[in-house]
C-alpha atoms as a PDB file:
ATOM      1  CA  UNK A   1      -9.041   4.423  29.409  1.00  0.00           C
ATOM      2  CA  UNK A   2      -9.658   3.724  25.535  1.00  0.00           C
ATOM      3  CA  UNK A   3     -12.071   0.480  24.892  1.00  0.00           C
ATOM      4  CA  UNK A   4      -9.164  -1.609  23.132  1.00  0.00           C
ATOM      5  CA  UNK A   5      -7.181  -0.993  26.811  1.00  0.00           C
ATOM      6  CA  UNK A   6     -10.486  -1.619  28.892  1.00  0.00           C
ATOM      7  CA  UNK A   7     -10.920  -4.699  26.652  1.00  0.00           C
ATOM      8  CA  UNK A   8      -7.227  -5.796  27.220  1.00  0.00           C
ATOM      9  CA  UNK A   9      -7.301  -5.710  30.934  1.00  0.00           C
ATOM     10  CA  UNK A  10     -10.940  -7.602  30.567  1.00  0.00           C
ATOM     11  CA  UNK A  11      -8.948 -10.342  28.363  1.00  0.00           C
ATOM     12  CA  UNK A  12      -5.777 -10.567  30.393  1.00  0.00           C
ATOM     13  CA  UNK A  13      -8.376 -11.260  34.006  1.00  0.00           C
ATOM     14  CA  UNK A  14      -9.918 -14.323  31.988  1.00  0.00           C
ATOM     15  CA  UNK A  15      -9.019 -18.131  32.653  1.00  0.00           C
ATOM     16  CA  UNK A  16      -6.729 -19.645  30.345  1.00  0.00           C
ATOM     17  CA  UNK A  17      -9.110 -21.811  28.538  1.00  0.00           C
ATOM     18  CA  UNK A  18     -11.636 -18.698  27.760  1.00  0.00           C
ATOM     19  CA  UNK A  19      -8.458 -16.721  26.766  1.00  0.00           C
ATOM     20  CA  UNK A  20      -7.562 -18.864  24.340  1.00  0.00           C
ATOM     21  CA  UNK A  21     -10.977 -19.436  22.403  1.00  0.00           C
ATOM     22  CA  UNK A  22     -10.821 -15.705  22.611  1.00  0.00           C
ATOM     23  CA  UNK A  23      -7.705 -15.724  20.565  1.00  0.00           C
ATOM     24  CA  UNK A  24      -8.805 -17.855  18.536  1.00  0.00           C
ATOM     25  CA  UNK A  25     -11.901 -16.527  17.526  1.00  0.00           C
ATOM     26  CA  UNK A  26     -10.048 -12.931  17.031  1.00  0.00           C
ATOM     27  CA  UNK A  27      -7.786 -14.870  14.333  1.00  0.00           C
ATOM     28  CA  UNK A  28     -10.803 -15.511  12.030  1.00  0.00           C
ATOM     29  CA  UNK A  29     -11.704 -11.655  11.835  1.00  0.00           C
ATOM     30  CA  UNK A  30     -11.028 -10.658   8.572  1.00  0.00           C
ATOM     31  CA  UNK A  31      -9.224  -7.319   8.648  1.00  0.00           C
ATOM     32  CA  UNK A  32      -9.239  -6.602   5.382  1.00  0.00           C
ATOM     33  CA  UNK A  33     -10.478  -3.450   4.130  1.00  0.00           C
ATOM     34  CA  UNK A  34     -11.787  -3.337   1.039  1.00  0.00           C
ATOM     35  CA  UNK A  35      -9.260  -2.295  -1.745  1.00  0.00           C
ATOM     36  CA  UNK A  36      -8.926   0.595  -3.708  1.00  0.00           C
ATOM     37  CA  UNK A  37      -9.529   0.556  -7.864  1.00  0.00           C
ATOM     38  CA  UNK A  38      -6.534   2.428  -9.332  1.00  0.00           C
ATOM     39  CA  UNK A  39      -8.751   5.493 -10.484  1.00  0.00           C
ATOM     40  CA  UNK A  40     -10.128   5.728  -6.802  1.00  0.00           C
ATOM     41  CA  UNK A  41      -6.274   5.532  -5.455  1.00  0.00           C
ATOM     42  CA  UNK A  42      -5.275   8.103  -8.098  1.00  0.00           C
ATOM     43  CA  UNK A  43      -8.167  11.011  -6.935  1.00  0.00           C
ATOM     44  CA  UNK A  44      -6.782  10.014  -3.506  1.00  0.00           C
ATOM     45  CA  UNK A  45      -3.486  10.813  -4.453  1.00  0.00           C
ATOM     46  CA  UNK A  46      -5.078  14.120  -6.135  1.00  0.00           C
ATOM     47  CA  UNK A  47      -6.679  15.330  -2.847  1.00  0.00           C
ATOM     48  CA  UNK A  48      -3.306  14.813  -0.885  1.00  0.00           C
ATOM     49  CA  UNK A  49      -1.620  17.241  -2.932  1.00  0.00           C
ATOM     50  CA  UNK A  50       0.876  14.268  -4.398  1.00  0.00           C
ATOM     51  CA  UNK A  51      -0.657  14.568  -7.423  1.00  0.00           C
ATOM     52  CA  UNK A  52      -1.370  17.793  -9.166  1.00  0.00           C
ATOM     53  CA  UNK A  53      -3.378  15.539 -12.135  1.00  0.00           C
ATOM     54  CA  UNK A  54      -4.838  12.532 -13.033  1.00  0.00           C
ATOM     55  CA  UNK A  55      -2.399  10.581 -15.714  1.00  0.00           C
ATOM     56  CA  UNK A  56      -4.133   9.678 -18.822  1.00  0.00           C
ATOM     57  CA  UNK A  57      -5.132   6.162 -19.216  1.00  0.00           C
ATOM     58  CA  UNK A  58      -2.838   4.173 -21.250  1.00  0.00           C
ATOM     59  CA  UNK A  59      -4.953   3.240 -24.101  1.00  0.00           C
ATOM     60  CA  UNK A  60      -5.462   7.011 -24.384  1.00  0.00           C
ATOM     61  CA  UNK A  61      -2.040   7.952 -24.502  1.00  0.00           C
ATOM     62  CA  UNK A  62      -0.705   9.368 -27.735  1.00  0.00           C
ATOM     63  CA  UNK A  63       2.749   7.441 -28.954  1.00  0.00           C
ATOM     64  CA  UNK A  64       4.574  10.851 -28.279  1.00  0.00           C
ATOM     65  CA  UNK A  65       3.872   9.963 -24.512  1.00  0.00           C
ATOM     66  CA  UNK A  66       5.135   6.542 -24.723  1.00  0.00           C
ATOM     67  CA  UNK A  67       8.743   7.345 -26.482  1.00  0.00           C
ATOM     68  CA  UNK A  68      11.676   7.118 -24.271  1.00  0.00           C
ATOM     69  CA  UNK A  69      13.916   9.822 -22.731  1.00  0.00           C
ATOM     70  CA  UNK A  70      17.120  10.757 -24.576  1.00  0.00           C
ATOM     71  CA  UNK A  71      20.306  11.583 -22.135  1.00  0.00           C
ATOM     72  CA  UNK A  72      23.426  12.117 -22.149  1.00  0.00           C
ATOM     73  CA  UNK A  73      25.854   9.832 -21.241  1.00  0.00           C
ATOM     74  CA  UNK A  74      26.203   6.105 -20.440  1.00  0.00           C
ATOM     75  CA  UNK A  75      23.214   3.821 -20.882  1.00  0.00           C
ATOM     76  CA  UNK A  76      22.140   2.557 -17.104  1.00  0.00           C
ATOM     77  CA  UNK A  77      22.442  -1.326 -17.861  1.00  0.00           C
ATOM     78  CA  UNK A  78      26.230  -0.602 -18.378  1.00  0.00           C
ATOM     79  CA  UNK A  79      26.729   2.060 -14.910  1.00  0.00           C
ATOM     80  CA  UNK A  80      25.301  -1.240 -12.814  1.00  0.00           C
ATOM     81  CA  UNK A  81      27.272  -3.414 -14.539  1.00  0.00           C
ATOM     82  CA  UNK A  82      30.668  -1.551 -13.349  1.00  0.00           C
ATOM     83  CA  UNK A  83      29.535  -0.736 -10.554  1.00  0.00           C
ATOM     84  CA  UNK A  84      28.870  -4.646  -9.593  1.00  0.00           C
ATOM     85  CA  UNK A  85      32.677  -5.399 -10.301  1.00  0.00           C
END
């Protein structure tokens, strides 16, 4: 039997009253964990293979990087706007 079960069945044998400061006092555990900066999420991403590079920061970026993507075809405003009639 894992703890959080041993603790369960010690919780679910207590009297009403005791079980419900117990909830209580539970709720005002912070279960936050601490977040990630975006260069820590990024080496993360790295190390799980989803990645194969970090991106350059933005401010480091040449303009080349920043132009936009010529293709063929319809612009994408106009395909949703057909498609939504």
């Amino acid at each position: 039997m894992t703890t959080v079960e041993r603790l369960y069945q010690e919780a679910k044998a207590l009297p009403l009253d005791d079980l419900r400061r117990l909830i209580e006092m539970l709720s005002q555990v912070e279960l936050s964990e601490p977040a990630m900066t975006e260069e820590e999420f990024q080496i993360h991403l790295m190390n799980e293979g989803i990645i194969s590079e970090l991106p350059k920061p933005l401010a480091e970026r040449e303009e080349e990087d920043l132009r936009p993507i010529q293709v063929k075809g319809q612009p994408l405003s106009e395909m949703i706007i057909e498609e939504r009639r």
